[in-house]
PDB file of N, CA and C in Angstrom:
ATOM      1  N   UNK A   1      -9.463   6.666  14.047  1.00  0.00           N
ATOM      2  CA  UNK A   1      -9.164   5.736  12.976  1.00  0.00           C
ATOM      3  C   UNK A   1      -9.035   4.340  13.582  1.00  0.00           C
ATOM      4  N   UNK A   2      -9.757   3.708  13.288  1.00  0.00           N
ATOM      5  CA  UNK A   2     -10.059   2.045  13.914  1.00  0.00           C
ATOM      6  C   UNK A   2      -8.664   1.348  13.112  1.00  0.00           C
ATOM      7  N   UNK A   3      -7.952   0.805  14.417  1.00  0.00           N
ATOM      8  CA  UNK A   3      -6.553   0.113  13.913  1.00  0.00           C
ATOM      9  C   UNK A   3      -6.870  -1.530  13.465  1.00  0.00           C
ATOM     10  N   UNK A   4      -6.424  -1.669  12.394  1.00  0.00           N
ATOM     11  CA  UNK A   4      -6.296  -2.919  11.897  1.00  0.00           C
ATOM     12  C   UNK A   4      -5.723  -3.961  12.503  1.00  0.00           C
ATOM     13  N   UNK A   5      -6.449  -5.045  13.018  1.00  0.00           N
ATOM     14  CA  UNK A   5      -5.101  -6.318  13.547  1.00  0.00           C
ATOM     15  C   UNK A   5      -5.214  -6.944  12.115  1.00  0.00           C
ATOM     16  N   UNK A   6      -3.499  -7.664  12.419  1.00  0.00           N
ATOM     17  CA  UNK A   6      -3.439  -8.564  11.485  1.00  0.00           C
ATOM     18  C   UNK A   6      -3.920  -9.798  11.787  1.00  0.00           C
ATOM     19  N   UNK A   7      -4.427 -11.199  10.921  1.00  0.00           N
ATOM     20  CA  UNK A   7      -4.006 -12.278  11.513  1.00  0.00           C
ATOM     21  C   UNK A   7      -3.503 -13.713  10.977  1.00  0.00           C
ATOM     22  N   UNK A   8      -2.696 -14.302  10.995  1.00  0.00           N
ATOM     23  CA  UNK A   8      -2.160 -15.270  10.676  1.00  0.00           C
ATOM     24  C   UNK A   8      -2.847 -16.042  10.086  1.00  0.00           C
ATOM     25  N   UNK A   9      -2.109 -16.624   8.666  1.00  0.00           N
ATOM     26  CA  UNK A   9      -3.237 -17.625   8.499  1.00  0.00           C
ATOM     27  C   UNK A   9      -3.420 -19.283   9.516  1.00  0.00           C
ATOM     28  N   UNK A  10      -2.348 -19.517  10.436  1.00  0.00           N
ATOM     29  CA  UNK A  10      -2.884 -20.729  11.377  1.00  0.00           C
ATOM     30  C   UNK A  10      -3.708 -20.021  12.463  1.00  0.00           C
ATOM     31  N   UNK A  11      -4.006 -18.967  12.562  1.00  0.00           N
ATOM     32  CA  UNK A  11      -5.237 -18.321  13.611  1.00  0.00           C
ATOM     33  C   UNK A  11      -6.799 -18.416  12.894  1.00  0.00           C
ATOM     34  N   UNK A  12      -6.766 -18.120  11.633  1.00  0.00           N
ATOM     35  CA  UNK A  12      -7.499 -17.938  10.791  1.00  0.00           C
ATOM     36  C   UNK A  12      -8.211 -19.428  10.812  1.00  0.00           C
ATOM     37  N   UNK A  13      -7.620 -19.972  10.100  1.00  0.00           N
ATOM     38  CA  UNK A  13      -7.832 -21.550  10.071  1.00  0.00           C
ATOM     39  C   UNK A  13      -8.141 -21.948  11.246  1.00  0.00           C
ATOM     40  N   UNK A  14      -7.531 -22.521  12.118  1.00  0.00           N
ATOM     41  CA  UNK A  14      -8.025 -22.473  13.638  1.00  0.00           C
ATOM     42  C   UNK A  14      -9.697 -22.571  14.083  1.00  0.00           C
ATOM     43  N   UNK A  15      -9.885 -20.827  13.888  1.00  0.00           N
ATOM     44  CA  UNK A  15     -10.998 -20.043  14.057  1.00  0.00           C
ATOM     45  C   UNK A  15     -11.987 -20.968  13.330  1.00  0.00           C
ATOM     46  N   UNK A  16     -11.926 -20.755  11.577  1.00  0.00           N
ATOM     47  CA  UNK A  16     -12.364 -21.233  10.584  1.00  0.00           C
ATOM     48  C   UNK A  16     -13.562 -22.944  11.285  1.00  0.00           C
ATOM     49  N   UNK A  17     -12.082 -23.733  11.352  1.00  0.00           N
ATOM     50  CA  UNK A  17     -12.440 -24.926  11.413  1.00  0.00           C
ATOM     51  C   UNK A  17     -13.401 -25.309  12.514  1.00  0.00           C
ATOM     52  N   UNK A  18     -13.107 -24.419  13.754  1.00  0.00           N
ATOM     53  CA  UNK A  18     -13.940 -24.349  14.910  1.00  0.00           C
ATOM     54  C   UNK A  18     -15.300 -24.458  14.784  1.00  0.00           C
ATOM     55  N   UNK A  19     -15.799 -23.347  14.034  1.00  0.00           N
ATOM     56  CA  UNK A  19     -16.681 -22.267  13.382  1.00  0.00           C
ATOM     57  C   UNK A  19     -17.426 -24.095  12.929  1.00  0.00           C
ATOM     58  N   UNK A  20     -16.556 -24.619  11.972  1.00  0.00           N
ATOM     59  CA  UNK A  20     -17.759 -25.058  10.822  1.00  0.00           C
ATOM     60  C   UNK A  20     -17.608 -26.596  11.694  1.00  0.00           C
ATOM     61  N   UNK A  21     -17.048 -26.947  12.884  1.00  0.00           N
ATOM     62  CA  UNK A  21     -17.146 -28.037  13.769  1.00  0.00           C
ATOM     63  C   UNK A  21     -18.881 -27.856  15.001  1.00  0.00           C
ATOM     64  N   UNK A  22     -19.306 -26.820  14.598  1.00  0.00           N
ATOM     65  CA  UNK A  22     -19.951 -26.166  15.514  1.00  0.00           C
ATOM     66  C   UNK A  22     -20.243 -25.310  16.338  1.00  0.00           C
ATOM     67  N   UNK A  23     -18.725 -24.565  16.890  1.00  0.00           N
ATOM     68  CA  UNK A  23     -18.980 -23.932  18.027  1.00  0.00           C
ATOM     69  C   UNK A  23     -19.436 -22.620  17.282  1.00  0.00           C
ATOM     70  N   UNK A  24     -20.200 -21.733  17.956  1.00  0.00           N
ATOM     71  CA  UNK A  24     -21.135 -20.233  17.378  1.00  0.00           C
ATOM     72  C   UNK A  24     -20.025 -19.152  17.217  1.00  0.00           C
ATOM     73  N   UNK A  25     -20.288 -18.612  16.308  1.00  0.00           N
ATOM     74  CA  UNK A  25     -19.021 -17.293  15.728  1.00  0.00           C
ATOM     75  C   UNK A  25     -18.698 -16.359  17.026  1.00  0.00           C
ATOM     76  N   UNK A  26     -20.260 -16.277  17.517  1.00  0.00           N
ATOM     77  CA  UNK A  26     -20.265 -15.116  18.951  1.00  0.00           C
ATOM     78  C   UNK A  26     -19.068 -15.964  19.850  1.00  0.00           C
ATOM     79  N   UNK A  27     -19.435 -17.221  20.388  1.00  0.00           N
ATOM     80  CA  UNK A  27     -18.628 -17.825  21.538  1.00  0.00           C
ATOM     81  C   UNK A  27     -16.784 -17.367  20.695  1.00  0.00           C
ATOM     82  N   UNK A  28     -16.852 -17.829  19.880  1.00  0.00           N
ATOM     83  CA  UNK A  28     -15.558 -17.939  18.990  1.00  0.00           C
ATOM     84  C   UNK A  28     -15.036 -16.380  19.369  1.00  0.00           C
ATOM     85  N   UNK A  29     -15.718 -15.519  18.855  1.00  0.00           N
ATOM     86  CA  UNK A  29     -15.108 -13.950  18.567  1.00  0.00           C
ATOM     87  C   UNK A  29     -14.680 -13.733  19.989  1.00  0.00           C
ATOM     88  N   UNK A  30     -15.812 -13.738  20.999  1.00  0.00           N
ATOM     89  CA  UNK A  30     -15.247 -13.610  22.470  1.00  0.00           C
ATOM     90  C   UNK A  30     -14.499 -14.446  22.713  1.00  0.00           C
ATOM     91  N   UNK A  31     -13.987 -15.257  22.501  1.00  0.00           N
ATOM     92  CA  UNK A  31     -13.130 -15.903  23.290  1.00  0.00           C
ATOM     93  C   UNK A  31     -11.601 -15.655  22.750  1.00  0.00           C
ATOM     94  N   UNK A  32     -11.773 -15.183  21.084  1.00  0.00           N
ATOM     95  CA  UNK A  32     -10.266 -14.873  20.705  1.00  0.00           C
ATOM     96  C   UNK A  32     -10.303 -13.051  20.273  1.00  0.00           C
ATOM     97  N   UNK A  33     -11.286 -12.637  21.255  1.00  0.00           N
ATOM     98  CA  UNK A  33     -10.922 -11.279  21.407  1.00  0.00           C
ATOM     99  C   UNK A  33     -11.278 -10.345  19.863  1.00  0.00           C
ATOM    100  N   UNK A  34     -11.971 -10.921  19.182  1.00  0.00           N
ATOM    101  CA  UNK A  34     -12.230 -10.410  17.671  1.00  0.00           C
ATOM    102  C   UNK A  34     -13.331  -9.109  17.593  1.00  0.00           C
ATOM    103  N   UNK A  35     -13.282  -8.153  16.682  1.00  0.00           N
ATOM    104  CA  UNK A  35     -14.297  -7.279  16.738  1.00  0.00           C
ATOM    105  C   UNK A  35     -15.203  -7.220  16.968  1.00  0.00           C
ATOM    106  N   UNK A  36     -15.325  -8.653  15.931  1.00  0.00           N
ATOM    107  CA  UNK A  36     -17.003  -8.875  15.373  1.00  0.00           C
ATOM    108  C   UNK A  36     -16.957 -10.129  14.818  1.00  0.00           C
ATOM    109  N   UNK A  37     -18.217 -10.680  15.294  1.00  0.00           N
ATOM    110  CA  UNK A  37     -18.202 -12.095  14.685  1.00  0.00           C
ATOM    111  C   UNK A  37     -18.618 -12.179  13.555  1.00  0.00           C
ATOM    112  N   UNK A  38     -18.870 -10.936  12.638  1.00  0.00           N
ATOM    113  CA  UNK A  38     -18.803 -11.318  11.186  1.00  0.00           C
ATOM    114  C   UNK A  38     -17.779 -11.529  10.360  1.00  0.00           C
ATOM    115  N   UNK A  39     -16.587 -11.090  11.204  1.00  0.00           N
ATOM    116  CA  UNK A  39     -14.922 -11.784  10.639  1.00  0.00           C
ATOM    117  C   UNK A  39     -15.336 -12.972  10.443  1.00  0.00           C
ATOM    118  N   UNK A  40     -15.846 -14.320  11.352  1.00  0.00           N
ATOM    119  CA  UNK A  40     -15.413 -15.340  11.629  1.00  0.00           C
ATOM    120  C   UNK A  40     -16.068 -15.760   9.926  1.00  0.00           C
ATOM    121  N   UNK A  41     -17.547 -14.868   9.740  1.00  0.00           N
ATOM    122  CA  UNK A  41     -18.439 -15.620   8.273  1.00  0.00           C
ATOM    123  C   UNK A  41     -17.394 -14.993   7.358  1.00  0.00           C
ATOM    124  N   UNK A  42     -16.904 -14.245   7.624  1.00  0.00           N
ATOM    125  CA  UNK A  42     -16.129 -13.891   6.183  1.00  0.00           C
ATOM    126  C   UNK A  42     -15.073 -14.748   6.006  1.00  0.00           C
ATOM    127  N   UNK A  43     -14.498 -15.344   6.956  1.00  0.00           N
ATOM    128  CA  UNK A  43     -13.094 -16.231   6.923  1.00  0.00           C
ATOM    129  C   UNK A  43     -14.018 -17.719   6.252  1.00  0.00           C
ATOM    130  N   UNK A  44     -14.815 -17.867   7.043  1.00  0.00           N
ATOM    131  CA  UNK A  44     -15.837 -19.350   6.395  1.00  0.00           C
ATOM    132  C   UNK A  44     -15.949 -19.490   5.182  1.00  0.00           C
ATOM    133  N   UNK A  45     -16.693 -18.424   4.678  1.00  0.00           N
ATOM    134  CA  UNK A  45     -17.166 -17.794   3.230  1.00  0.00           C
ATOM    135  C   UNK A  45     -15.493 -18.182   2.468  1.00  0.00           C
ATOM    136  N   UNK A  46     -14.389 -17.133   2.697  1.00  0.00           N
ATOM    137  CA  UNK A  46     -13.115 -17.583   2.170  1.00  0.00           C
ATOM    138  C   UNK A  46     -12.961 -19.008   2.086  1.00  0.00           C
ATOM    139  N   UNK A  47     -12.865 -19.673   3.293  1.00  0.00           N
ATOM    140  CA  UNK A  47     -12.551 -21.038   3.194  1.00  0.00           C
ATOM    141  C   UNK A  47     -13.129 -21.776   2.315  1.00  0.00           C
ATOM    142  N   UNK A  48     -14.722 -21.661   2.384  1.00  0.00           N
ATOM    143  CA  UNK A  48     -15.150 -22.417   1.167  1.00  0.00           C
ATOM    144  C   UNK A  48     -14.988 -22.136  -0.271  1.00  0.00           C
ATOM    145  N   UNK A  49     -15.190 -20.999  -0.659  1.00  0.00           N
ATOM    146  CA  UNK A  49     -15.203 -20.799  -1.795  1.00  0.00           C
ATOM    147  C   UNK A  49     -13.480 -21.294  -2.240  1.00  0.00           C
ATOM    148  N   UNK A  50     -12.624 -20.900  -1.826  1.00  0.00           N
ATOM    149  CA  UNK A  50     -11.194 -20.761  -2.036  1.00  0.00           C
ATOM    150  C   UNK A  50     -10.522 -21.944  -1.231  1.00  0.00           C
ATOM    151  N   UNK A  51     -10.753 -22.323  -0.412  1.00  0.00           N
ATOM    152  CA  UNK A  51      -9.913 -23.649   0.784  1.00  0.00           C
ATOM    153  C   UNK A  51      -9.189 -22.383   1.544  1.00  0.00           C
ATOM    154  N   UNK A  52      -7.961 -23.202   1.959  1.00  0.00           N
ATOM    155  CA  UNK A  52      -7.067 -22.905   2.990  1.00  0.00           C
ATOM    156  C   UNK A  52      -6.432 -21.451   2.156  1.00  0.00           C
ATOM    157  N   UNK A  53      -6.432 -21.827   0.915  1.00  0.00           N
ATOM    158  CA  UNK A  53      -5.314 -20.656   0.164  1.00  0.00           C
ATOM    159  C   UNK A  53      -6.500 -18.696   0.537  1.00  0.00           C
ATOM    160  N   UNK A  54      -7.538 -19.461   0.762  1.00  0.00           N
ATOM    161  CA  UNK A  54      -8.530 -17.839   0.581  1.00  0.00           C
ATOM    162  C   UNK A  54      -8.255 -17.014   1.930  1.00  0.00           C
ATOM    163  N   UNK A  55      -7.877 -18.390   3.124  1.00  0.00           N
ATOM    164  CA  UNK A  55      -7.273 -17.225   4.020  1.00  0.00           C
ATOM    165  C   UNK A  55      -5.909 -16.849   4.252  1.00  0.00           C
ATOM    166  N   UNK A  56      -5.359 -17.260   3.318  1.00  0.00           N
ATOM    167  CA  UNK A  56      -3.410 -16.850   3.028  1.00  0.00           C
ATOM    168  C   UNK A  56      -3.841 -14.900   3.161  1.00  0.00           C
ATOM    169  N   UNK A  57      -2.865 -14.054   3.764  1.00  0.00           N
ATOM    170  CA  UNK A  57      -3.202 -12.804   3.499  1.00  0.00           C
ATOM    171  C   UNK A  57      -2.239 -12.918   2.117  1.00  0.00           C
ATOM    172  N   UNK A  58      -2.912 -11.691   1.109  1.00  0.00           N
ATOM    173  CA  UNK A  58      -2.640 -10.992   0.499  1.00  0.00           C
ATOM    174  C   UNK A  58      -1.672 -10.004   0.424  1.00  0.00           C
ATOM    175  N   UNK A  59      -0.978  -9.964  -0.669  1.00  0.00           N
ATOM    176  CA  UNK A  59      -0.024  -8.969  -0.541  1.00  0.00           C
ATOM    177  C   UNK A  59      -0.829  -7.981  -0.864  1.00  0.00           C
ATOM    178  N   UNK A  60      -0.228  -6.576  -0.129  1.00  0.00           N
ATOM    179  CA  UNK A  60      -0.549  -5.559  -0.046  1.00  0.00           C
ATOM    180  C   UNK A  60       0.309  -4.448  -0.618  1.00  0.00           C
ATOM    181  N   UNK A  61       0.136  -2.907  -1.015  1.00  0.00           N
ATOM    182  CA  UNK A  61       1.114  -2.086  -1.559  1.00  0.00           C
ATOM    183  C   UNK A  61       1.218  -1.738  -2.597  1.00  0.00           C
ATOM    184  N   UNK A  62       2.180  -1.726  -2.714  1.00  0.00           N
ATOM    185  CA  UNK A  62       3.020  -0.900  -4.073  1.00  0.00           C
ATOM    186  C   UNK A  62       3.709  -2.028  -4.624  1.00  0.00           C
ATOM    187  N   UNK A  63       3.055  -2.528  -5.885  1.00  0.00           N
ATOM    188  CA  UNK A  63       3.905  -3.464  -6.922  1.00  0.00           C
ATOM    189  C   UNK A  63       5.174  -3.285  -7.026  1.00  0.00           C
ATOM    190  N   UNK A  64       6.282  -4.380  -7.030  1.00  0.00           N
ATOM    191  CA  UNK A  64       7.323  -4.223  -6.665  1.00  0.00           C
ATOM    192  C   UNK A  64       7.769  -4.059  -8.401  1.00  0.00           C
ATOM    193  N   UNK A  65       7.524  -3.827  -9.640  1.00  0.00           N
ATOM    194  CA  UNK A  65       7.959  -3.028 -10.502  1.00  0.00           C
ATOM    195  C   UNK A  65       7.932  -1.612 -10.740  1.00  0.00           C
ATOM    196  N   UNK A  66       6.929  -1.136  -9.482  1.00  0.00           N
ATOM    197  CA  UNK A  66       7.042   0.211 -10.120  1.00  0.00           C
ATOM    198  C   UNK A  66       7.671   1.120  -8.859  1.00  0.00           C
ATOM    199  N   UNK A  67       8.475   0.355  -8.155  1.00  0.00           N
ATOM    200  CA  UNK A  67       9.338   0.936  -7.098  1.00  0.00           C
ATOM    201  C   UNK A  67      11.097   1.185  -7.920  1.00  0.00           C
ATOM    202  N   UNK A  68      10.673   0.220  -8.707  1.00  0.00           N
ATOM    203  CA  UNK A  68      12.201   0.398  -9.628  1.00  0.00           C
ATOM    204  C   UNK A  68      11.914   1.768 -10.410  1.00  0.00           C
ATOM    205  N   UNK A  69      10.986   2.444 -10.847  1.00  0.00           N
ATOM    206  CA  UNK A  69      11.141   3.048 -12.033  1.00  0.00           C
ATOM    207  C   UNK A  69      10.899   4.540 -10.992  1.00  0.00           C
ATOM    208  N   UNK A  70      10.813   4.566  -9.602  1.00  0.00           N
ATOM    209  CA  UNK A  70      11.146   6.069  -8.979  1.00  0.00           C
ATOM    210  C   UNK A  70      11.907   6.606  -9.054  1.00  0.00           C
ATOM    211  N   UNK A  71      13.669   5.499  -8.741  1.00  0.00           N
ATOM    212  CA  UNK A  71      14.988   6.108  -9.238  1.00  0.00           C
ATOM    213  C   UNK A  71      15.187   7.024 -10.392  1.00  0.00           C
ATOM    214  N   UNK A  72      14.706   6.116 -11.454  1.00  0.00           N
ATOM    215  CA  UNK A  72      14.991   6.501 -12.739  1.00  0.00           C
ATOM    216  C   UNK A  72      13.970   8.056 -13.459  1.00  0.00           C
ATOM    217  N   UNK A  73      12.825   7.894 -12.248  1.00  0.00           N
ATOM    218  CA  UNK A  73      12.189   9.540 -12.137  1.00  0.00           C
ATOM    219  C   UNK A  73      12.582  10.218 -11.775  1.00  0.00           C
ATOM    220  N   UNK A  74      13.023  10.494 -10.095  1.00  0.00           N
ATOM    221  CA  UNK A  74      14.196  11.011  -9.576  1.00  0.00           C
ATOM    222  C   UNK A  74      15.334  11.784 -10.594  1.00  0.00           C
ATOM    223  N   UNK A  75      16.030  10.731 -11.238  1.00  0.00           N
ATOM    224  CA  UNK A  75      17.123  11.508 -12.120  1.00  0.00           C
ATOM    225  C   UNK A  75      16.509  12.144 -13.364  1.00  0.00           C
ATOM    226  N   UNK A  76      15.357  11.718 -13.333  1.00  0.00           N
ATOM    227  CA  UNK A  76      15.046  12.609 -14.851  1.00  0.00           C
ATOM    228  C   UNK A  76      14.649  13.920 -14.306  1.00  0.00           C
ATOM    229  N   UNK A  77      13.975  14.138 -13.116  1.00  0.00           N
ATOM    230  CA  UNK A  77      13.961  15.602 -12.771  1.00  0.00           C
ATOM    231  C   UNK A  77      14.906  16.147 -12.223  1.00  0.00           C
ATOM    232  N   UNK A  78      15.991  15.478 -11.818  1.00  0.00           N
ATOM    233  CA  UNK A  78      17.128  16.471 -11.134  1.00  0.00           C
ATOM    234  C   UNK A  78      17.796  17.051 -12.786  1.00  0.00           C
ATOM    235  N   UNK A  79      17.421  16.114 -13.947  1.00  0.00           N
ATOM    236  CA  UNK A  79      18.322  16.231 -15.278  1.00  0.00           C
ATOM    237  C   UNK A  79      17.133  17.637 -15.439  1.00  0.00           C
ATOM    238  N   UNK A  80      16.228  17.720 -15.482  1.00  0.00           N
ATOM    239  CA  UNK A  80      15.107  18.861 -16.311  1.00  0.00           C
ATOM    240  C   UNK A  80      15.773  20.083 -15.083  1.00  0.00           C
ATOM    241  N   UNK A  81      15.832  19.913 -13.856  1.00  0.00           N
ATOM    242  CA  UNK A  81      15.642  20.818 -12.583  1.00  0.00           C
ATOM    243  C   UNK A  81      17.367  21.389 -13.184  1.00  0.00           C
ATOM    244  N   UNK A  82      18.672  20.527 -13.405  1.00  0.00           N
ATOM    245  CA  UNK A  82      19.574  21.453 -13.923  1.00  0.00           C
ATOM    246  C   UNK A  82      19.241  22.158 -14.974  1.00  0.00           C
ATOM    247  N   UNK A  83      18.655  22.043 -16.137  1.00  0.00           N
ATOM    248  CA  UNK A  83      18.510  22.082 -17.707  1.00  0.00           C
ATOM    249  C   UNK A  83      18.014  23.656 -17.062  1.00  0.00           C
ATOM    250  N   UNK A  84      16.828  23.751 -16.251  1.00  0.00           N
ATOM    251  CA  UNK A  84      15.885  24.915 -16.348  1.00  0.00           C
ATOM    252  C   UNK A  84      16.712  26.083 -15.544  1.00  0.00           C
ATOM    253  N   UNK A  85      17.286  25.568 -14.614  1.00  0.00           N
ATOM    254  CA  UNK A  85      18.649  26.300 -13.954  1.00  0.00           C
ATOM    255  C   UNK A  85      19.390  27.322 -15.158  1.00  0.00           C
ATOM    256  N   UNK A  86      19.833  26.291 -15.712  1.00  0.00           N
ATOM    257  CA  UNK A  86      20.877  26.774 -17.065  1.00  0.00           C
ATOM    258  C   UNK A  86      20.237  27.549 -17.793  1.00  0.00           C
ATOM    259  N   UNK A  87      18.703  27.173 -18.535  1.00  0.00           N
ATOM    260  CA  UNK A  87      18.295  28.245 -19.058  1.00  0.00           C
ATOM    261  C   UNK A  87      17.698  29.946 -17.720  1.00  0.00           C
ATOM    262  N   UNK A  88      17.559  29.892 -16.686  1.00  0.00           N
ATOM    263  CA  UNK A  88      17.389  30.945 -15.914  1.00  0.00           C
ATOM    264  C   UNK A  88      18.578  31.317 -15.819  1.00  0.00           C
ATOM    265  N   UNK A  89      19.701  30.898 -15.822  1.00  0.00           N
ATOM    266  CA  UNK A  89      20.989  31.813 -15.682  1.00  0.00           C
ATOM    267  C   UNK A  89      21.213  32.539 -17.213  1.00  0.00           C
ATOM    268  N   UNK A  90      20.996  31.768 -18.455  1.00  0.00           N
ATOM    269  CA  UNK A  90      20.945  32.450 -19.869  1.00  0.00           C
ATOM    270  C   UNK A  90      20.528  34.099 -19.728  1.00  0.00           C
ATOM    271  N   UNK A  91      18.894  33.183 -19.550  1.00  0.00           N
ATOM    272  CA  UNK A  91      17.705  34.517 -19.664  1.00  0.00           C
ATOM    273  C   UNK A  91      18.577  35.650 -18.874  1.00  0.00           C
ATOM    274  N   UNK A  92      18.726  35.368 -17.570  1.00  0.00           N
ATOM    275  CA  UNK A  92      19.446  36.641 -16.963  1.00  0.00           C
ATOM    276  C   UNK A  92      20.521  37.404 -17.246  1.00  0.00           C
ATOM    277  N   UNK A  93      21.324  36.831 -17.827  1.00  0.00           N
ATOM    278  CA  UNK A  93      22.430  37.357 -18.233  1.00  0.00           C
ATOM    279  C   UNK A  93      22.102  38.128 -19.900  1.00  0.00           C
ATOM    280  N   UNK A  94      20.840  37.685 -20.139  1.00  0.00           N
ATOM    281  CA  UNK A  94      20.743  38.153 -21.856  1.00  0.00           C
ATOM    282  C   UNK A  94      19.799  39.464 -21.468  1.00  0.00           C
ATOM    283  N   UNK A  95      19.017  39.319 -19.537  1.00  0.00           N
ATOM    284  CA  UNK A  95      18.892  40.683 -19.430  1.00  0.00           C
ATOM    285  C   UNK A  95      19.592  41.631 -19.354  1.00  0.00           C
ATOM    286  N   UNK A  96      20.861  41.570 -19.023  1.00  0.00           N
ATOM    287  CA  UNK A  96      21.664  42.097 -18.277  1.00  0.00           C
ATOM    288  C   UNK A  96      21.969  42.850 -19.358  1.00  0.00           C
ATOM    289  N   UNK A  97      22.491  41.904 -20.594  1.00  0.00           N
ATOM    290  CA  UNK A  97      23.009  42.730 -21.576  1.00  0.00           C
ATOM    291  C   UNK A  97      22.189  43.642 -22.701  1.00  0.00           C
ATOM    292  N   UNK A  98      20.578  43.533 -22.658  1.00  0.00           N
ATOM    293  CA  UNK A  98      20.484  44.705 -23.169  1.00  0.00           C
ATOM    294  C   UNK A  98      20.111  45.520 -22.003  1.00  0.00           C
ATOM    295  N   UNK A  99      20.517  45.745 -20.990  1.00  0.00           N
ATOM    296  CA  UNK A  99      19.829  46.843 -20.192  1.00  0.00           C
ATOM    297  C   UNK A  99      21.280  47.632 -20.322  1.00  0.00           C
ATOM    298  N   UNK A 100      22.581  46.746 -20.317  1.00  0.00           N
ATOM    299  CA  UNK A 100      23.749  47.388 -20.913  1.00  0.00           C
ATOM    300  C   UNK A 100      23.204  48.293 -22.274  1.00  0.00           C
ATOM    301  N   UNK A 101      22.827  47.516 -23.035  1.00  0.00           N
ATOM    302  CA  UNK A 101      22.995  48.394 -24.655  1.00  0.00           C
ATOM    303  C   UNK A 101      21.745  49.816 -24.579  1.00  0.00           C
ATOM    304  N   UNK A 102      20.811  49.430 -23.478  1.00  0.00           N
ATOM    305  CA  UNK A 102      20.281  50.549 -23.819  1.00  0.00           C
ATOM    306  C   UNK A 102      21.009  51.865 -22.967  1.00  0.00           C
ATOM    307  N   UNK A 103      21.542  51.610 -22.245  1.00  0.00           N
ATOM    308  CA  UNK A 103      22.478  52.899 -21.429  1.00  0.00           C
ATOM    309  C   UNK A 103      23.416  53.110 -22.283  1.00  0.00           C
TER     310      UNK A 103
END
């Protein structure tokens, strides 16, 4: 599994500005250790279309509204997980008693 670096957006920029001052993506990538110098066109590509904000990273994850509503799942199944409890102790005991009535 190929590990992800992160990178900053003043590395990014940096890189970026280098890039469109002249120096070649190849010299660039080797020299700051990068995969591949098609990072450097994709950061370019960002920059222009978007400016400085296209290489801001992105938040990533799990939307922070729907981390609130796990709790409130949580207790609704511990509430169903007693409920079904209660009815398996019923049922058993309502076996119990006709296996009484038929003896």
């Amino acid at each position: 599994m190929p590990n992800k670096r992160a990178f900053s957006f003043e590395f990014k920029v940096e890189v970026v500005q280098r890039f469109l001052a002249g120096e070649t993506k190849v010299a660039l990538a080797r020299e700051f250790g990068l995969s591949s110098p098609k990072l450097i066109e994709t950061w370019a590509r960002k920059y222009r279309n978007e400016g400085e904000d296209g290489l801001r990273s992105k938040r990533v994850g799990r939307p922070p509204g729907s981390a609130r509503s796990v709790p409130s799942e949580v207790a609704r199944l511990r509430a169903e997980n007693e409920r079904l409890r209660a009815e398996v102790a019923y049922l058993g005991k309502l076996r119990a008693l006709r296996a009484q009535e038929r003896r």
